[in-house]
C-alpha atoms as a PDB file:
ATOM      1  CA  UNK A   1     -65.513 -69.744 -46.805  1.00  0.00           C
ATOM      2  CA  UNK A   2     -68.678 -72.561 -46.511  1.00  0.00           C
ATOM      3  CA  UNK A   3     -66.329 -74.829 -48.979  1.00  0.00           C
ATOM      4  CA  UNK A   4     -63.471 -74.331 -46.458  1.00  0.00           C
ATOM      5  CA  UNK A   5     -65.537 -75.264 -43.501  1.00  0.00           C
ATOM      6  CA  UNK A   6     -67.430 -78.230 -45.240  1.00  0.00           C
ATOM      7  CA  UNK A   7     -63.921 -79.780 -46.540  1.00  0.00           C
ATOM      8  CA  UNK A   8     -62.364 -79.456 -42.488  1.00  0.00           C
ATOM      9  CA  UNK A   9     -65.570 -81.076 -41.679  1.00  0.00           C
ATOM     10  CA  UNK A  10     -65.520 -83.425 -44.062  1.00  0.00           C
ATOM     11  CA  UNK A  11     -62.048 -84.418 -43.184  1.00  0.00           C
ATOM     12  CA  UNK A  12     -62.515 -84.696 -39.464  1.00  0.00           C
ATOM     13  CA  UNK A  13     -65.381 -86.529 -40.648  1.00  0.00           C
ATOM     14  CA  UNK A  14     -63.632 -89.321 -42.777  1.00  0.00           C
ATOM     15  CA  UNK A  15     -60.902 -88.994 -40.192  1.00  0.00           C
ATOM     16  CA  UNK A  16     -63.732 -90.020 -37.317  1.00  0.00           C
ATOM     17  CA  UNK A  17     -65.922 -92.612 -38.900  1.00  0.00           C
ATOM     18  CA  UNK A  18     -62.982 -94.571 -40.681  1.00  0.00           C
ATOM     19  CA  UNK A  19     -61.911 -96.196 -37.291  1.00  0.00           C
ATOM     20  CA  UNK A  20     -63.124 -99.722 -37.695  1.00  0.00           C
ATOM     21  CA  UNK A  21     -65.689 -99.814 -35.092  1.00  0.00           C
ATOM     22  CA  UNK A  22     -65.312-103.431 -34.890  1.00  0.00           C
ATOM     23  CA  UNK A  23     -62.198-104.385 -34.410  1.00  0.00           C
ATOM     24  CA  UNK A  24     -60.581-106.746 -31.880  1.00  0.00           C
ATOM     25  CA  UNK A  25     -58.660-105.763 -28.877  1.00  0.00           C
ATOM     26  CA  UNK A  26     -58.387-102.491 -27.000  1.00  0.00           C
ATOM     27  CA  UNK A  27     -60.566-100.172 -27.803  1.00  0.00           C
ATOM     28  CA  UNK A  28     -59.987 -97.156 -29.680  1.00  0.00           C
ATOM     29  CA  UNK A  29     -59.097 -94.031 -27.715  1.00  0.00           C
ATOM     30  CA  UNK A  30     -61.589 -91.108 -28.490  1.00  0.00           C
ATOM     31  CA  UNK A  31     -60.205 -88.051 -30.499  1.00  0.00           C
ATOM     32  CA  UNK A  32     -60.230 -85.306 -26.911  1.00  0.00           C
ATOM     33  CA  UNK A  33     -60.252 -81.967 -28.197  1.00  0.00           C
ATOM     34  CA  UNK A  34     -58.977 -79.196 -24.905  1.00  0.00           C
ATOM     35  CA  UNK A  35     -57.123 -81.200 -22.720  1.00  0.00           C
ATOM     36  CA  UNK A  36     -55.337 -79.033 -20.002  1.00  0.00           C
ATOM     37  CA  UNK A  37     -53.515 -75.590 -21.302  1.00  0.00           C
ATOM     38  CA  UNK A  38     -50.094 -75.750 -21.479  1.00  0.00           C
ATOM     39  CA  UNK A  39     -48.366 -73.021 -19.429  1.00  0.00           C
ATOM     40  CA  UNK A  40     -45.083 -71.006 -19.592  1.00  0.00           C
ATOM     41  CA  UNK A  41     -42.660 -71.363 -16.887  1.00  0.00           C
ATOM     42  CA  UNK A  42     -44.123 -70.691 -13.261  1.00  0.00           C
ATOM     43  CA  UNK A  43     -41.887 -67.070 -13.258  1.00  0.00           C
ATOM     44  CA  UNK A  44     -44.074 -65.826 -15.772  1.00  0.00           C
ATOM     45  CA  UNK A  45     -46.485 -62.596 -16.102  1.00  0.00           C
ATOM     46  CA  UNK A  46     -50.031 -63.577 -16.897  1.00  0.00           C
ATOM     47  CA  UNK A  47     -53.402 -61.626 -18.419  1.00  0.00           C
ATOM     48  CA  UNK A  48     -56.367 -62.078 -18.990  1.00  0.00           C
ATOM     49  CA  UNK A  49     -58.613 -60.747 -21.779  1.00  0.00           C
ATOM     50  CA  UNK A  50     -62.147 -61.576 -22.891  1.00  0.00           C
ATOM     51  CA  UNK A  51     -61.044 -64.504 -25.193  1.00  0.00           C
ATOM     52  CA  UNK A  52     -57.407 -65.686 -23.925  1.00  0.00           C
ATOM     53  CA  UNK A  53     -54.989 -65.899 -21.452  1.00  0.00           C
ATOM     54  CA  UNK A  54     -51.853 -64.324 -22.483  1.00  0.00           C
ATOM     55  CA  UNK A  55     -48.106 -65.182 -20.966  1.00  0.00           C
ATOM     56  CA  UNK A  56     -45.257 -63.741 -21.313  1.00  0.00           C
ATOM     57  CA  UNK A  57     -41.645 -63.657 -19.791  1.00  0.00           C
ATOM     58  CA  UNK A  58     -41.159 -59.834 -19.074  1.00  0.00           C
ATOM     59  CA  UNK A  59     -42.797 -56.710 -19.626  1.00  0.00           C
ATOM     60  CA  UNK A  60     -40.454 -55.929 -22.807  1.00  0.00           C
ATOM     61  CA  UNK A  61     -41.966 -59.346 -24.515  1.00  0.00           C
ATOM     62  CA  UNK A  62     -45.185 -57.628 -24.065  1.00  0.00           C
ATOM     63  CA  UNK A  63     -44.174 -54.287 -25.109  1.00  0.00           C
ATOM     64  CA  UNK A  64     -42.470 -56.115 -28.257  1.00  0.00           C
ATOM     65  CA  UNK A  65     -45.928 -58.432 -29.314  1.00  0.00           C
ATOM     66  CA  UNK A  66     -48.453 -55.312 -28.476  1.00  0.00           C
ATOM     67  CA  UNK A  67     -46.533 -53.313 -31.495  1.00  0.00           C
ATOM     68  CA  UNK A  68     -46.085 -56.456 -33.491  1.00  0.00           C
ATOM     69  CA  UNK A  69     -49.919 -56.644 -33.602  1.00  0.00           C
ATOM     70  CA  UNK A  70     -50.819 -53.589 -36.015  1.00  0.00           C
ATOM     71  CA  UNK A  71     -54.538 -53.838 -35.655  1.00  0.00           C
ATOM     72  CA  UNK A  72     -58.039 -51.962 -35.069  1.00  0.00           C
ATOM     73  CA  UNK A  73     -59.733 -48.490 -35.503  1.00  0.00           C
ATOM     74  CA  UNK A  74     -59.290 -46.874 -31.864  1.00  0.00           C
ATOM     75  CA  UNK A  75     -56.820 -45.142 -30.615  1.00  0.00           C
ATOM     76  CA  UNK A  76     -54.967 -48.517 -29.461  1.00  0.00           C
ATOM     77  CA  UNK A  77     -54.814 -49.608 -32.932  1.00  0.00           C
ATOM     78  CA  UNK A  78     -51.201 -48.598 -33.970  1.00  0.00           C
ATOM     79  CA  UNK A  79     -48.361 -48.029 -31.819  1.00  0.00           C
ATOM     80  CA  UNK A  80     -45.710 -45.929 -33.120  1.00  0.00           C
ATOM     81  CA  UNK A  81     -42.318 -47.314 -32.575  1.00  0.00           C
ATOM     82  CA  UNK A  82     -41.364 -44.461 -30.870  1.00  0.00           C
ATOM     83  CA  UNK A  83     -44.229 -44.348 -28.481  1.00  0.00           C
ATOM     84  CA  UNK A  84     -43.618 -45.737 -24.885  1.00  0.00           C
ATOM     85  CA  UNK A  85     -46.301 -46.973 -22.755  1.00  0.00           C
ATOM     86  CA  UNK A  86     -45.931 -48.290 -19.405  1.00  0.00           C
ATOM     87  CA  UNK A  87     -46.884 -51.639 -18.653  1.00  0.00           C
ATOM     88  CA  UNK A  88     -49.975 -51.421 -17.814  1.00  0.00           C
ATOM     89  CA  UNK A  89     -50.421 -49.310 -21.165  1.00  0.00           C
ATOM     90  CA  UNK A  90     -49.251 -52.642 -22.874  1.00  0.00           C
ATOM     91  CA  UNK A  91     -51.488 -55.071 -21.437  1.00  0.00           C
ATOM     92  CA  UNK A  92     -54.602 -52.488 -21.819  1.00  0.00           C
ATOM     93  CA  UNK A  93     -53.621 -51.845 -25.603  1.00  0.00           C
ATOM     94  CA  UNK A  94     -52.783 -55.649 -26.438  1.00  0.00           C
ATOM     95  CA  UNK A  95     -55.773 -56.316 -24.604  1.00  0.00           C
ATOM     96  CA  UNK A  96     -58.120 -54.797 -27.120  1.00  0.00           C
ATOM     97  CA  UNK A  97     -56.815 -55.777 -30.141  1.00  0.00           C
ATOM     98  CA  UNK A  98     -56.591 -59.566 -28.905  1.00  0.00           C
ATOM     99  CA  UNK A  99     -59.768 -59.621 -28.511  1.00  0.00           C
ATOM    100  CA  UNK A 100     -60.910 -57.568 -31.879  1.00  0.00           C
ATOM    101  CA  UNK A 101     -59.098 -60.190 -33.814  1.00  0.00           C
ATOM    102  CA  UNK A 102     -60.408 -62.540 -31.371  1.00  0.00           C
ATOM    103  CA  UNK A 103     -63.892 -61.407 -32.181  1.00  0.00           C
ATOM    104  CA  UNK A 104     -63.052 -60.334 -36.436  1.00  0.00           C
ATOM    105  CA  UNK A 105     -62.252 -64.345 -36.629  1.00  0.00           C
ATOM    106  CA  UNK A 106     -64.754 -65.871 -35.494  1.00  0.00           C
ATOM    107  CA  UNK A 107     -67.292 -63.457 -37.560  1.00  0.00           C
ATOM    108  CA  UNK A 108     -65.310 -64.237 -40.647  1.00  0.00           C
ATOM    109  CA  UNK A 109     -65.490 -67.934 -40.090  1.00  0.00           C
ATOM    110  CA  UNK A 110     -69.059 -67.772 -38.982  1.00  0.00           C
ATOM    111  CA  UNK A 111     -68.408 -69.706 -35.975  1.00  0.00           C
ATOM    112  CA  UNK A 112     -69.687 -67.647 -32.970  1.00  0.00           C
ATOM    113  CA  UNK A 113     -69.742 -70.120 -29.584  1.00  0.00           C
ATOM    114  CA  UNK A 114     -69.015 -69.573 -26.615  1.00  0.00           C
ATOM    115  CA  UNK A 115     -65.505 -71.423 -25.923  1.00  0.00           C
ATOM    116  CA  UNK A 116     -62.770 -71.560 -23.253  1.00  0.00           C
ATOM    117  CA  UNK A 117     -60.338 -69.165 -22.953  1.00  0.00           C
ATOM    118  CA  UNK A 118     -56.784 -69.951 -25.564  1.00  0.00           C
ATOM    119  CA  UNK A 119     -53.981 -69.548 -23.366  1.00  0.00           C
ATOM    120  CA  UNK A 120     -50.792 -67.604 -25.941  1.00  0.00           C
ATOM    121  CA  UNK A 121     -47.527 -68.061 -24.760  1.00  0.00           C
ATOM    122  CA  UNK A 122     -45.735 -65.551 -26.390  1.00  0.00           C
ATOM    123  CA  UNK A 123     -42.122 -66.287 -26.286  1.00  0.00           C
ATOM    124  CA  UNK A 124     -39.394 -63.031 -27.031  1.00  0.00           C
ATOM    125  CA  UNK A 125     -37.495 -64.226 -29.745  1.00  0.00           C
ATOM    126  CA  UNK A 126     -36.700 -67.096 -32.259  1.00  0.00           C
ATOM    127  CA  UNK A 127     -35.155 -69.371 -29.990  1.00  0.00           C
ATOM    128  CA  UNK A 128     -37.180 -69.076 -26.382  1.00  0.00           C
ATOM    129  CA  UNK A 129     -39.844 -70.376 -29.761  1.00  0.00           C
ATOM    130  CA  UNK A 130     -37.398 -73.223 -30.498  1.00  0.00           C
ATOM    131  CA  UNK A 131     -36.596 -74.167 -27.167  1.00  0.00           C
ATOM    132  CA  UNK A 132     -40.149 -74.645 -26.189  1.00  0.00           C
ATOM    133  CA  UNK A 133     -41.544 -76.279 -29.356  1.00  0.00           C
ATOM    134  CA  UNK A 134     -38.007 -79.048 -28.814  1.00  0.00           C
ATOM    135  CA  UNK A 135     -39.552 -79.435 -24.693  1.00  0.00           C
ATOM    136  CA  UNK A 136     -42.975 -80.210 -26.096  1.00  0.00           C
ATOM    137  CA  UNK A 137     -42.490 -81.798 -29.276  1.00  0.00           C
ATOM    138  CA  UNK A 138     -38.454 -83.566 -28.549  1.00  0.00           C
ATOM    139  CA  UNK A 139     -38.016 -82.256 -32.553  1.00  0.00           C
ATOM    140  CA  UNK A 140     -36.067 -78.794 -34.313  1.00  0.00           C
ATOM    141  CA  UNK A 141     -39.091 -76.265 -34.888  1.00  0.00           C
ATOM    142  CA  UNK A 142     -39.511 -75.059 -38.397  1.00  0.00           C
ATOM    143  CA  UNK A 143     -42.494 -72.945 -37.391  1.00  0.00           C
ATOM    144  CA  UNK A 144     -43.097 -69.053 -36.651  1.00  0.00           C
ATOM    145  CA  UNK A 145     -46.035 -69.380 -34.242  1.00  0.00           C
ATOM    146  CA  UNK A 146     -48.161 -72.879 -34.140  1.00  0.00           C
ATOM    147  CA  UNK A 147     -51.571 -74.375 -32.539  1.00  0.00           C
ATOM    148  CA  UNK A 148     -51.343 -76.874 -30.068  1.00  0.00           C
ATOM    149  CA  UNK A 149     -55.243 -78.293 -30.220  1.00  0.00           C
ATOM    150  CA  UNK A 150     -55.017 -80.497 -27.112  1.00  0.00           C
ATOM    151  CA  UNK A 151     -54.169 -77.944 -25.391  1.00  0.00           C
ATOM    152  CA  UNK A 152     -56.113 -75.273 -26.712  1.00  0.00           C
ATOM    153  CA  UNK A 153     -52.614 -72.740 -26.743  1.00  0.00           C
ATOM    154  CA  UNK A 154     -50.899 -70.561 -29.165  1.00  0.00           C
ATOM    155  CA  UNK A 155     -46.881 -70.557 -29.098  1.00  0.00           C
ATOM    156  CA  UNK A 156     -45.672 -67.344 -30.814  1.00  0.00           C
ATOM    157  CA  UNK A 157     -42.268 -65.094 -31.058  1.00  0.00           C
ATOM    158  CA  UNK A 158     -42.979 -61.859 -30.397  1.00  0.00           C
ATOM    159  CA  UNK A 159     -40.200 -60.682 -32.332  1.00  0.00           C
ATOM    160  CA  UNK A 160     -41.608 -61.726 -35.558  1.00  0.00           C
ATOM    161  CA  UNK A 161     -44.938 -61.534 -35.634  1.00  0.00           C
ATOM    162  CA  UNK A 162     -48.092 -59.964 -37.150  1.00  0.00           C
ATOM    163  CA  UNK A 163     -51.884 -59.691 -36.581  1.00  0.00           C
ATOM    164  CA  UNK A 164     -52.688 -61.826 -39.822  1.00  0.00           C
ATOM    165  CA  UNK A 165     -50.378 -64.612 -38.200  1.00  0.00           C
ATOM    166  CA  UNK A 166     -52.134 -64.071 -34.965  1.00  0.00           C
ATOM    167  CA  UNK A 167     -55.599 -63.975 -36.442  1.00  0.00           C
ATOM    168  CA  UNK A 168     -54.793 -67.224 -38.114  1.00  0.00           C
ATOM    169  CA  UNK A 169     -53.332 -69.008 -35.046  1.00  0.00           C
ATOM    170  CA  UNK A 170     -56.736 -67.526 -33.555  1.00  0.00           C
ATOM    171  CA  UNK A 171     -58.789 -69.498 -36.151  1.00  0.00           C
ATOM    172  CA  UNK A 172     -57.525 -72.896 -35.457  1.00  0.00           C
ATOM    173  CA  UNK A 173     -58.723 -72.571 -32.067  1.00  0.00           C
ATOM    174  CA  UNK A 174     -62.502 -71.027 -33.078  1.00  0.00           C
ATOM    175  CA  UNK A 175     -62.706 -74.039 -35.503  1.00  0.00           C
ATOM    176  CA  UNK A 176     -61.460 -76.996 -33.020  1.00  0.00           C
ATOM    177  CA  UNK A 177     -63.571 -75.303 -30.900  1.00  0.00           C
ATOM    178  CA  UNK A 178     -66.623 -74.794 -32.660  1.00  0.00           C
ATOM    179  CA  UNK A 179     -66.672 -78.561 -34.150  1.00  0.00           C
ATOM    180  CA  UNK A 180     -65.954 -79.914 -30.861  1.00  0.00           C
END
């Protein structure tokens, strides 16, 4: 775990002090870590938990990620597939185990701070995912869920999706955050 955190450091590091300090003409921009979140489209619902901001298109996308996410010891934790909750159920349930993995991450990584909020944009299938990641990127996604560090936002399908892949999308944030 400390070798992990000491080779990203030392990267950033390398990454950092290797821009010749000297040179001629314009100067160098500085490395901005957070810039302003990106948002989904202006039709979308929005929540708020302790750690994130979550969006999503329509209450079935929610419905769809909160029993993608498979995670905690309450009575939230698991959500049968044959359960129905109403939406309010949803953004209650999803609520607490966002934040548990939210919380589990950033105790396995050692790297408790007090950041802003990471804004998830969970998208409801493979290619809302690919449409957005062409918008923002202008290239054919190859990803199932990615980190945007600038802005400081998670892109995931809620189709296919777990909490290990949310946990890790998660971590990139706690560590650009916590080195920032």
């Amino acid at each position: 775990m400390r070798i992990c955190l000491w080779l990203t450091t030392a990267v950033l590091s390398v990454y950092v002090w290797t821009v010749p300090l000297y040179a001629e003409g314009p100067a160098v921009p500085p490395i901005v870590i957070g810039g302003p979140p990106r948002t989904g489209p202006p039709d979308w619902s929005r929540m708020e938990t302790r750690f994130t901001v979550i969006q999503y298109p329509d209450p079935g996308t929610l419905e769809t990620f909160q029993k993608s996410i498979d995670y905690g010891s309450g009575w939230w934790a698991s959500s049968s597939s044959f359960t129905k909750f109403s939406e309010r159920e949803n953004r209650k349930i999803l609520m607490l185990k966002v934040d548990a993995i939210f919380k589990r991450a950033q105790e396995i990584l050692d790297m408790k701070k007090v950041m802003k909020k990471v804004v998830i944009l969970v998208y409801p299938d493979e290619d809302a995912l690919a449409r957005a990641f062409k918008e923002t990127y202008n290239s054919d996604n190859h990803f199932r869920a990615w980190y945007e560090f600038r802005a400081n936002t998670i892109s995931i399908n809620a189709l296919d999706c777990h909490e290990g892949m949310l946990a890790h999308e998660l971590a990139h944030a706690i560590i650009d955050n916590f080195l920032a």
